[in-house]
N, C-alpha and C. Protein backbone atom coordinates (compact mmCIF):
# COMPACT_ATOMS: atom_id res chain seq x y z
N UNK A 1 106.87 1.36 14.74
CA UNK A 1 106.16 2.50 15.26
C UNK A 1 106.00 2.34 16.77
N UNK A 2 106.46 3.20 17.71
CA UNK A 2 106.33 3.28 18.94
C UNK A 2 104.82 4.13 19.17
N UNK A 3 104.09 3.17 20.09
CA UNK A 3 103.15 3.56 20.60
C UNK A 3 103.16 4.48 21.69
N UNK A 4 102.35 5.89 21.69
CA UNK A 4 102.79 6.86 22.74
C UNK A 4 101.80 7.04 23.77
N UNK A 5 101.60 6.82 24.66
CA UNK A 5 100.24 7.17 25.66
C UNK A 5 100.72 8.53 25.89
N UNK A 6 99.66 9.48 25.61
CA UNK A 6 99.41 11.32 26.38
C UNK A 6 99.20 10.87 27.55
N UNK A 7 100.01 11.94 28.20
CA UNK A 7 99.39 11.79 29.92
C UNK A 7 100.01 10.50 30.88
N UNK A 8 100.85 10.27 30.45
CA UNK A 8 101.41 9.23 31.31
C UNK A 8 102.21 9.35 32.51
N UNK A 9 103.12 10.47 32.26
CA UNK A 9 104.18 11.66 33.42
C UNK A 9 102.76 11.88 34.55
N UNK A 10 102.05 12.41 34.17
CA UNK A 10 100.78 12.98 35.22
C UNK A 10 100.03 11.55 35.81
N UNK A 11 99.54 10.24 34.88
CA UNK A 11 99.01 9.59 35.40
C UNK A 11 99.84 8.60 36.91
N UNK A 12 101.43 8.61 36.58
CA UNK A 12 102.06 7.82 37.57
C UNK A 12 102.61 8.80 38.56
N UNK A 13 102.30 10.07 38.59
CA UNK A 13 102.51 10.71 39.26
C UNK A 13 101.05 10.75 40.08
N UNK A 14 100.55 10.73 40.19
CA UNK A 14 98.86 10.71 40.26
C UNK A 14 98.88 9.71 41.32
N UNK A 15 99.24 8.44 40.96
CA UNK A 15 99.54 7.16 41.24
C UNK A 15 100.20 7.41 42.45
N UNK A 16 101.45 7.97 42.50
CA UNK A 16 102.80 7.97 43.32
C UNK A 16 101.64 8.96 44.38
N UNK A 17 101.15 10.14 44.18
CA UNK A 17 100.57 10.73 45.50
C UNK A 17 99.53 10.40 46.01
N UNK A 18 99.22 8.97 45.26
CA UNK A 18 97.80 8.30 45.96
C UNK A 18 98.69 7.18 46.90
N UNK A 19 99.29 6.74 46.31
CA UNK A 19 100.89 6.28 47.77
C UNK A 19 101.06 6.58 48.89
N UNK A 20 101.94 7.71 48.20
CA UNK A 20 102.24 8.43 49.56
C UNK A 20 101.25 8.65 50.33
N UNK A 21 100.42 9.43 50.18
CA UNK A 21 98.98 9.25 51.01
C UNK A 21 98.52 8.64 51.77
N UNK A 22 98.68 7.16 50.87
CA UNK A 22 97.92 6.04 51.62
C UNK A 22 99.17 5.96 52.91
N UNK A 23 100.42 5.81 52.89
CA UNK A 23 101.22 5.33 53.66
C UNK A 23 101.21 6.69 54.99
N UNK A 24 101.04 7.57 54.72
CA UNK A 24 100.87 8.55 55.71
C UNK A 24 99.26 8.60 56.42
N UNK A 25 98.61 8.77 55.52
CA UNK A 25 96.94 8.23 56.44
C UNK A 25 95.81 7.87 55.48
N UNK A 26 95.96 5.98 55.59
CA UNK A 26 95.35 5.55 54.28
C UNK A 26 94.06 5.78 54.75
N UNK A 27 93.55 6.15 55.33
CA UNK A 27 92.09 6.79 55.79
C UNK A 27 91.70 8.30 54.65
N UNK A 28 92.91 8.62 54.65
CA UNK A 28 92.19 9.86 53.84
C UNK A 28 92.22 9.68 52.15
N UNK A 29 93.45 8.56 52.38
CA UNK A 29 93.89 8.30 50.78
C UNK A 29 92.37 7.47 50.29
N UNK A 30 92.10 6.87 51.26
CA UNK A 30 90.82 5.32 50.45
C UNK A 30 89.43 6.27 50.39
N UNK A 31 89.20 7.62 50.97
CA UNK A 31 88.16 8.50 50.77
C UNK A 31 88.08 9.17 50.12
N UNK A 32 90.05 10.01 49.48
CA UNK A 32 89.92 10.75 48.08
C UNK A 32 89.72 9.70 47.10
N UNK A 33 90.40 8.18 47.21
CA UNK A 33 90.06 7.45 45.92
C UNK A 33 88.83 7.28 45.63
N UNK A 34 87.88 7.17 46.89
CA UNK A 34 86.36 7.02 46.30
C UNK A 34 85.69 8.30 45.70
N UNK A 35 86.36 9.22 46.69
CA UNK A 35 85.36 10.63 46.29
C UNK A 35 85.91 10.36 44.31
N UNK A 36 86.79 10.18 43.83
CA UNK A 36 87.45 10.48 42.65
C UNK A 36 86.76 9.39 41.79
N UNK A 37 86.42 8.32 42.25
CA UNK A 37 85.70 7.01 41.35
C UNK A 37 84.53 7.61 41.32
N UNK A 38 84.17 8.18 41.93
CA UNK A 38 82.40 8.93 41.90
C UNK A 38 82.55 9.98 40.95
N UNK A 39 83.64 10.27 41.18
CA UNK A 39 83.14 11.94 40.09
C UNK A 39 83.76 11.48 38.86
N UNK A 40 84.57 10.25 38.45
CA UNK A 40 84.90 9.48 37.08
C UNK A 40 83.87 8.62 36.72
N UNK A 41 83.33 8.14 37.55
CA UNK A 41 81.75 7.46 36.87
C UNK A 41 80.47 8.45 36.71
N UNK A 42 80.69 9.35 37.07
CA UNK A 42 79.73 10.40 36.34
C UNK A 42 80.29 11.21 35.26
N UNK A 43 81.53 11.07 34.83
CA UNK A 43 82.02 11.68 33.56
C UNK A 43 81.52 10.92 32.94
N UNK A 44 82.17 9.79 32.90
CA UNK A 44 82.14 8.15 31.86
C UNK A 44 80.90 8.65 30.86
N UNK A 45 79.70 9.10 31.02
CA UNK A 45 78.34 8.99 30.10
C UNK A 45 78.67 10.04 29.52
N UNK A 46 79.40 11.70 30.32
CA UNK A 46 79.85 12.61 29.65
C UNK A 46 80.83 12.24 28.48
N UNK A 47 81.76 11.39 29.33
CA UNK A 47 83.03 11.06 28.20
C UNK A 47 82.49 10.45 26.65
N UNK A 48 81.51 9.46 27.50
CA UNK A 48 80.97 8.54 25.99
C UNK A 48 80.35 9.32 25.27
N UNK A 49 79.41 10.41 25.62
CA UNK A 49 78.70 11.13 24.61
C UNK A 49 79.35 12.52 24.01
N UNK A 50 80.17 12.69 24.09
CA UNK A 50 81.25 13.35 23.74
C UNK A 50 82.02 12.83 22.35
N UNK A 51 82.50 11.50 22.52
CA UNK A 51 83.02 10.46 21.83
C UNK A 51 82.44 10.40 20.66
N UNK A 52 81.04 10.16 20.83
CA UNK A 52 79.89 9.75 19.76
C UNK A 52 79.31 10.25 19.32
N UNK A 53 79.50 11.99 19.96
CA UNK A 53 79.02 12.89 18.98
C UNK A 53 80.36 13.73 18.20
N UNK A 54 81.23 13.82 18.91
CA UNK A 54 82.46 13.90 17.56
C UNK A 54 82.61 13.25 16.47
N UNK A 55 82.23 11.40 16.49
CA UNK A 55 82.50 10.94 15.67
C UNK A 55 81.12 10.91 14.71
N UNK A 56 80.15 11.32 15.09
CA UNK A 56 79.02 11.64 13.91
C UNK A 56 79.50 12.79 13.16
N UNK A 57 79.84 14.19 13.72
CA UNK A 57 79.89 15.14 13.40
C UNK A 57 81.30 15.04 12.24
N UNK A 58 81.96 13.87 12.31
CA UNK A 58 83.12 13.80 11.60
C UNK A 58 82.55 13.02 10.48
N UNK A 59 81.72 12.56 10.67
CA UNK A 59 80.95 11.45 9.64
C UNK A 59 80.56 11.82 8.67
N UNK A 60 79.70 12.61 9.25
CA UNK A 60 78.56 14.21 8.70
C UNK A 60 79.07 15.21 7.93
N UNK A 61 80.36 15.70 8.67
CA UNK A 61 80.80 16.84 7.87
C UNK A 61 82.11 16.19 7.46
N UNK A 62 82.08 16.39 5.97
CA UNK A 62 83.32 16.14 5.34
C UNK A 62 84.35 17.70 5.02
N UNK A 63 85.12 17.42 5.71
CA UNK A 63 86.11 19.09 5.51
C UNK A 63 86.11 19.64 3.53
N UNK A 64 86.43 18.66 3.00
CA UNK A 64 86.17 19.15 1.79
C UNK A 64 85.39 19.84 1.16
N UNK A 65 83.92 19.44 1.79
CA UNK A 65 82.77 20.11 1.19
C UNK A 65 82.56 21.82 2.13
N UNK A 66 83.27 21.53 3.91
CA UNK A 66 82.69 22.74 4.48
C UNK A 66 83.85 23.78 3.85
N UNK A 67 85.26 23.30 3.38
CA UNK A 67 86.17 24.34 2.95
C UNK A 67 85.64 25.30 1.90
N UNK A 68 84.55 24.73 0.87
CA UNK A 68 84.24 25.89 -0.34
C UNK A 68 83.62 27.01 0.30
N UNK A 69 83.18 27.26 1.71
CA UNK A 69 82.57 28.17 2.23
C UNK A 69 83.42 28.94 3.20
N UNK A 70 84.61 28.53 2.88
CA UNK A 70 85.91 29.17 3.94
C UNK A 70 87.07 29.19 3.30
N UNK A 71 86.76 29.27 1.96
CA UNK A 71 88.49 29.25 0.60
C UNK A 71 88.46 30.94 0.81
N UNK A 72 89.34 30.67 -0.31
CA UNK A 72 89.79 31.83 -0.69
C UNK A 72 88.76 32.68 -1.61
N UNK A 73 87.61 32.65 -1.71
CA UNK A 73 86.84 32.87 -2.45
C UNK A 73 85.49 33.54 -1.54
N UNK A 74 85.58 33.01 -0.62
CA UNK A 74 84.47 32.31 0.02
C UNK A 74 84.01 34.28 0.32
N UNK A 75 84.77 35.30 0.93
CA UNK A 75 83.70 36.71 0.94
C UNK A 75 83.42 37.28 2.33
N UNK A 76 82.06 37.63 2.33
CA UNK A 76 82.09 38.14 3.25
C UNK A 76 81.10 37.03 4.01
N UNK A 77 80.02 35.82 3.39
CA UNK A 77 79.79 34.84 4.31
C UNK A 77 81.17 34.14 4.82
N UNK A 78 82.39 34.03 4.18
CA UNK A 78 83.02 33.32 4.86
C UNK A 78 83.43 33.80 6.29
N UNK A 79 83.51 35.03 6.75
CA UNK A 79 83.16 36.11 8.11
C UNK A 79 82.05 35.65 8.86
N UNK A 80 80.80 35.34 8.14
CA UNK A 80 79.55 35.43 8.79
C UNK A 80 80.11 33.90 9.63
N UNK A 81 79.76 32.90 8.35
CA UNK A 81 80.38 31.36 9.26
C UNK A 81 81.01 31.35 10.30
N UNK A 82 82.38 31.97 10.02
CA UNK A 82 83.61 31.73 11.21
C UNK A 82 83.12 32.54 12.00
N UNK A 83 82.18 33.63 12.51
CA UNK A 83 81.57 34.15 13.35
C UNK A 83 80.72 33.58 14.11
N UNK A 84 79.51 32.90 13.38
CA UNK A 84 78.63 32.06 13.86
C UNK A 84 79.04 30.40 14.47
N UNK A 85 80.03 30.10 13.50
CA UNK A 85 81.03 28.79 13.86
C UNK A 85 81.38 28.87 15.31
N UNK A 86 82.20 29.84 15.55
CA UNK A 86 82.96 30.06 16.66
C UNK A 86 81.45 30.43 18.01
N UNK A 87 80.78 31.11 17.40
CA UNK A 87 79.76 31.70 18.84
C UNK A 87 79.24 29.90 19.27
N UNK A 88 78.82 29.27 17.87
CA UNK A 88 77.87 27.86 18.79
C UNK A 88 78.64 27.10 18.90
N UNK A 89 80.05 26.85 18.51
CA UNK A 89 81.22 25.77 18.71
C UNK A 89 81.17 25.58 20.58
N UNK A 90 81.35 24.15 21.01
CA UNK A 90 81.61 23.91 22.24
C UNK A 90 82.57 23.38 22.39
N UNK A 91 83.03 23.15 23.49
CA UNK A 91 84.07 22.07 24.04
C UNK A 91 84.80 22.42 24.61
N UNK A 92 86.04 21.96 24.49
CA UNK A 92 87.40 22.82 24.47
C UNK A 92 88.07 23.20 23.37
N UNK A 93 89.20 24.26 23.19
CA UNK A 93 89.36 24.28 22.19
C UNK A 93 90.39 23.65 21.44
N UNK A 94 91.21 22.70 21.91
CA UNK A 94 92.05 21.82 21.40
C UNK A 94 91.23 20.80 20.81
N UNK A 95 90.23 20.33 20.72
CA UNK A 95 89.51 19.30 20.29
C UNK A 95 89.03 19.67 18.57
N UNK A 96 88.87 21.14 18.46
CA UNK A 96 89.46 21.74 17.48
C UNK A 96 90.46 21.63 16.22
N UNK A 97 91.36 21.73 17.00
CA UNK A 97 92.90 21.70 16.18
C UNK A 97 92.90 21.04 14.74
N UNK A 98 92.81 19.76 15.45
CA UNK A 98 92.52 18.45 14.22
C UNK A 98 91.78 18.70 12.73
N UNK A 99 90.70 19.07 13.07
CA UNK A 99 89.93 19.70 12.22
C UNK A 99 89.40 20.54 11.57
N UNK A 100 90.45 21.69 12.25
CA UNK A 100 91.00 23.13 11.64
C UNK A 100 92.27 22.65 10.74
N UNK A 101 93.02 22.07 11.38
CA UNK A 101 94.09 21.82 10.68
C UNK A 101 93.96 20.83 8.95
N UNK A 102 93.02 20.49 9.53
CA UNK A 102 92.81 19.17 8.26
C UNK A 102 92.23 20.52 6.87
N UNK A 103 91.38 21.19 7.90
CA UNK A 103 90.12 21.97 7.00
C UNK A 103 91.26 22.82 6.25
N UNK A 104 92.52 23.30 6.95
CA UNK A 104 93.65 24.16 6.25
C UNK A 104 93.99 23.90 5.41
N UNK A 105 94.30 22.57 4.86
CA UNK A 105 95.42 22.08 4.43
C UNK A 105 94.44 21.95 3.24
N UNK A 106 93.13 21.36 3.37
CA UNK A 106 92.15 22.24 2.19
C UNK A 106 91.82 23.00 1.88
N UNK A 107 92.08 24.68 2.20
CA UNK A 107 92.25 25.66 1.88
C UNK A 107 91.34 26.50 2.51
N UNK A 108 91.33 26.34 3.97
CA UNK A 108 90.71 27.73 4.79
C UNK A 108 91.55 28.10 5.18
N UNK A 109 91.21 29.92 5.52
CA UNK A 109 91.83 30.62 5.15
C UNK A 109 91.99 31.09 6.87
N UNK A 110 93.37 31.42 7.15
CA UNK A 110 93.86 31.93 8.70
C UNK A 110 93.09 32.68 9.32
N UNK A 111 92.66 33.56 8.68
CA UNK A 111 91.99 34.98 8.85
C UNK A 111 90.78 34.18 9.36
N UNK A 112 89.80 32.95 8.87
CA UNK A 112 88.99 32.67 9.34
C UNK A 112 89.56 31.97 10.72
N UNK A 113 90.35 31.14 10.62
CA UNK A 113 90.51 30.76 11.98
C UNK A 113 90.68 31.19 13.11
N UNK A 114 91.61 32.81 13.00
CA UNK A 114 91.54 33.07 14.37
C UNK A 114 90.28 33.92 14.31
N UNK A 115 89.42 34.35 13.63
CA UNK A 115 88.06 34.94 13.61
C UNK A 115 86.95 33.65 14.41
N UNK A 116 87.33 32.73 13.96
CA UNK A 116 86.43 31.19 14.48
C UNK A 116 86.78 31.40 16.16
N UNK A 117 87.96 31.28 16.38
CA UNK A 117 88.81 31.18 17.82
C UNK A 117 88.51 32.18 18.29
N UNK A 118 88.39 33.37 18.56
CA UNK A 118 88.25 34.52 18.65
C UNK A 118 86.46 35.00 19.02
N UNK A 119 85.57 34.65 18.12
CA UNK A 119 84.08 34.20 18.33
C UNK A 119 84.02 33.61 19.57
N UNK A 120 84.40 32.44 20.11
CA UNK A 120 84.61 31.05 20.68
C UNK A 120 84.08 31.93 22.29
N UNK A 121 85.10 33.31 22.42
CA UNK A 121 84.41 34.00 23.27
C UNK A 121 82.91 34.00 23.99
N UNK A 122 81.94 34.22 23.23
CA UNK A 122 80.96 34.06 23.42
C UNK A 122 80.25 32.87 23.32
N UNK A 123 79.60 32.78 24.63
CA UNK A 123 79.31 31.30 24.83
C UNK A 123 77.29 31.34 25.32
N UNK A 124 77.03 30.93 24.41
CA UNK A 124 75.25 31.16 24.40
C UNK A 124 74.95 30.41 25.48
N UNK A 125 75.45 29.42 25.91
CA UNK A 125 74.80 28.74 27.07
C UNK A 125 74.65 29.97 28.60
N UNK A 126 75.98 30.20 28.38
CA UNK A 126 75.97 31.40 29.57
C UNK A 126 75.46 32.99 29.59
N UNK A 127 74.87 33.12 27.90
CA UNK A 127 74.55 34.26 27.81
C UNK A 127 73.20 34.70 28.69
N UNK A 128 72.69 33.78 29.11
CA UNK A 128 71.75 34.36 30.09
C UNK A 128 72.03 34.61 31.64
N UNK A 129 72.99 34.08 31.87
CA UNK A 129 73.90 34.25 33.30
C UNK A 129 74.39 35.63 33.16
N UNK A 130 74.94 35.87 32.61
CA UNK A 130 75.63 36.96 31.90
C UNK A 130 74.48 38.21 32.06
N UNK A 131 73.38 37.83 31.09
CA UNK A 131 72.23 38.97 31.04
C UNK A 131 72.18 39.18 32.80
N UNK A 132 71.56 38.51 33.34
CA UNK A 132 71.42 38.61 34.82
C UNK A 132 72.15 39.00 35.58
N UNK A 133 73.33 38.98 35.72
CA UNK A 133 74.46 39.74 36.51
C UNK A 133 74.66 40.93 35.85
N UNK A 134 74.88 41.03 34.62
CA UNK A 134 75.40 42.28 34.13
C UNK A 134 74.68 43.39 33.70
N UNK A 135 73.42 42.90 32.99
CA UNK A 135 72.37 43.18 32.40
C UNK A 135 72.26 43.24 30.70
N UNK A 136 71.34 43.72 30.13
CA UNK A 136 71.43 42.91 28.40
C UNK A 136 72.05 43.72 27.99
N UNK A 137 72.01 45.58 28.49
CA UNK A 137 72.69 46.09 27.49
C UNK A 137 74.35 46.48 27.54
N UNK A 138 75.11 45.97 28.97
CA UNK A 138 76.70 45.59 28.71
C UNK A 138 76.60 44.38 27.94
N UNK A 139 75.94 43.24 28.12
CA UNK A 139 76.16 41.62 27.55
C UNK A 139 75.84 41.92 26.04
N UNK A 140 75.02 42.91 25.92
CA UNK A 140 74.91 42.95 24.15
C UNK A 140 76.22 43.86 23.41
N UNK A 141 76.33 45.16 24.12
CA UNK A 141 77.25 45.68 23.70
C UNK A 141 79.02 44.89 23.71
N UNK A 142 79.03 44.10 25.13
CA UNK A 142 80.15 43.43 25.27
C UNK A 142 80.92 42.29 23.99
N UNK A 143 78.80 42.06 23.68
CA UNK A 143 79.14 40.75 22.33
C UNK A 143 79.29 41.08 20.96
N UNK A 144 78.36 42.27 21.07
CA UNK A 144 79.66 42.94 19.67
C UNK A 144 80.62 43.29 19.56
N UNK A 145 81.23 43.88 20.75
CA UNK A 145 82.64 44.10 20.63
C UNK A 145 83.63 43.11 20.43
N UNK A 146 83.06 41.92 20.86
CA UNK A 146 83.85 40.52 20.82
C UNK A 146 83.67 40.14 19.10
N UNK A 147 82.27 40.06 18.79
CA UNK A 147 82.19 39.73 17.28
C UNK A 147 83.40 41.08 16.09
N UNK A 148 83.11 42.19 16.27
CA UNK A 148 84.00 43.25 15.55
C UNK A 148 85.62 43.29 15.73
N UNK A 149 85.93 42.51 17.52
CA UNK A 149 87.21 42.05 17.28
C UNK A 149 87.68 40.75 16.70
N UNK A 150 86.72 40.22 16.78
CA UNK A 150 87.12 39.06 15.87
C UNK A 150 87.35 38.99 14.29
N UNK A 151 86.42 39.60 13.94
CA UNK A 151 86.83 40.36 12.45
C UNK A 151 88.06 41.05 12.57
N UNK A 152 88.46 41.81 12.97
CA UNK A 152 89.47 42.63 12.89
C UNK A 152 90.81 41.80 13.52
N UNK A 153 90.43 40.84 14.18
CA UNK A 153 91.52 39.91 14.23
C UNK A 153 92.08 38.90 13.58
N UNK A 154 90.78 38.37 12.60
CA UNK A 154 91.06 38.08 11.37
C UNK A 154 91.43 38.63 10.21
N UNK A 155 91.03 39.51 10.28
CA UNK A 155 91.78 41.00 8.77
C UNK A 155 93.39 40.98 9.07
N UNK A 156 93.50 41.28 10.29
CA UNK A 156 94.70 41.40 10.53
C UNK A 156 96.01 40.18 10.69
N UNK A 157 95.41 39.15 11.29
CA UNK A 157 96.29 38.12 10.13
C UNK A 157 96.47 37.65 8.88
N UNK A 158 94.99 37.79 8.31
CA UNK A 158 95.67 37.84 7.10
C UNK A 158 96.27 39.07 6.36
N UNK A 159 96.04 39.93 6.80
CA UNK A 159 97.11 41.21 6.34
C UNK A 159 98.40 40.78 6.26
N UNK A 160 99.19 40.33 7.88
CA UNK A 160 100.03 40.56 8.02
C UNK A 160 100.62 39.09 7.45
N UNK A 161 100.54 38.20 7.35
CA UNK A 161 100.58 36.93 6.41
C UNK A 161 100.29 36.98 5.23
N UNK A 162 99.69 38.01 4.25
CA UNK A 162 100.50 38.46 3.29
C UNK A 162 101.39 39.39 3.02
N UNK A 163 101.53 39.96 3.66
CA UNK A 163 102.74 41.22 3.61
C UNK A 163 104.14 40.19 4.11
N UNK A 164 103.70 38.79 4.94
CA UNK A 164 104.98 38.31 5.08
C UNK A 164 105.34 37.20 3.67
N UNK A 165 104.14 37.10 2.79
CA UNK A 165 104.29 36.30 1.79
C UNK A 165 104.83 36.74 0.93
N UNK A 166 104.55 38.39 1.09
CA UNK A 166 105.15 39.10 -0.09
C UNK A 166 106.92 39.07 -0.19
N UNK A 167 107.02 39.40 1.15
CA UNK A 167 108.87 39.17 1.30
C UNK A 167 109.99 38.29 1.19
């Protein structure tokens, strides 16, 4: 088994223009390297608690048990969830994948996922930024329209993913 590091093309490239740099005016190169160690040692506590709360939340929730509420069975809460899923979900959304994908393969259903992805839109931390610039009643009207397309963006894959099952 070959071991693969992500990000390796970018990291020695990274490398190579902290070089060049230095050899053209290591004055500016030895001030971006610090400015850059400063703003990586203030991730580091971000990074770690990030880390350690994924891996509770993986601990915690076993995909098996959250799939009976997102099968094929699951209705019209299974809408409500992937609605509500998607509005308080954080992060990014590749961090995701993994555990959509796993949750699939136990039998949630597409229609919820891009309804989940689709939710993801709305982001409660900023909904009060939002109120304030825009005011409550575009930010309210704006967030239903986001929640009703998300439904309807889920109907519609699974529509069209069975009409392609059918063929």
């Amino acid at each position: 088994m070959k071991l693969q590091f992500k990000g390796t093309k970018f990291l020695v490239s990274v490398v190579f223009m902290y070089l060049v740099l230095f050899f053209i005016n290591s004055e500016k190169a030895a001030s971006a390297l610090q400015k850059s160690s400063l703003v990586l040692l203030k991730l580091i506590p971000i990074f770690l608690a990030v880390i350690i709360l994924t891996a509770v939340i993986n601990y915690l929730l076993n995909p098996k048990q959250i799939v009976k509420y997102f099968g094929k069975k699951s209705g019209i809460m299974g809408w409500v969830y992937a609605l509500l899923g998607g509005i308080i979900s954080h992060g990014p959304m590749y961090a995701w994948y993994p555990m959509l994908q796993d949750m699939k393969s136990q039998g949630l259903r597409d229609g919820l996922i891009a309804t989940f992805f689709y939710a993801r839109a709305i982001k409660l931390p900023l909904l009060p930024l939002m109120i304030d610039y825009f005011g409550l009643i575009f930010t309210s009207v704006l967030s239903v329209y986001i929640l009703v397309g998300a439904y309807l963006q889920g109907n519609l894959i699974e529509y069209l993913l069975s009409r392609k099952q059918k063929n």
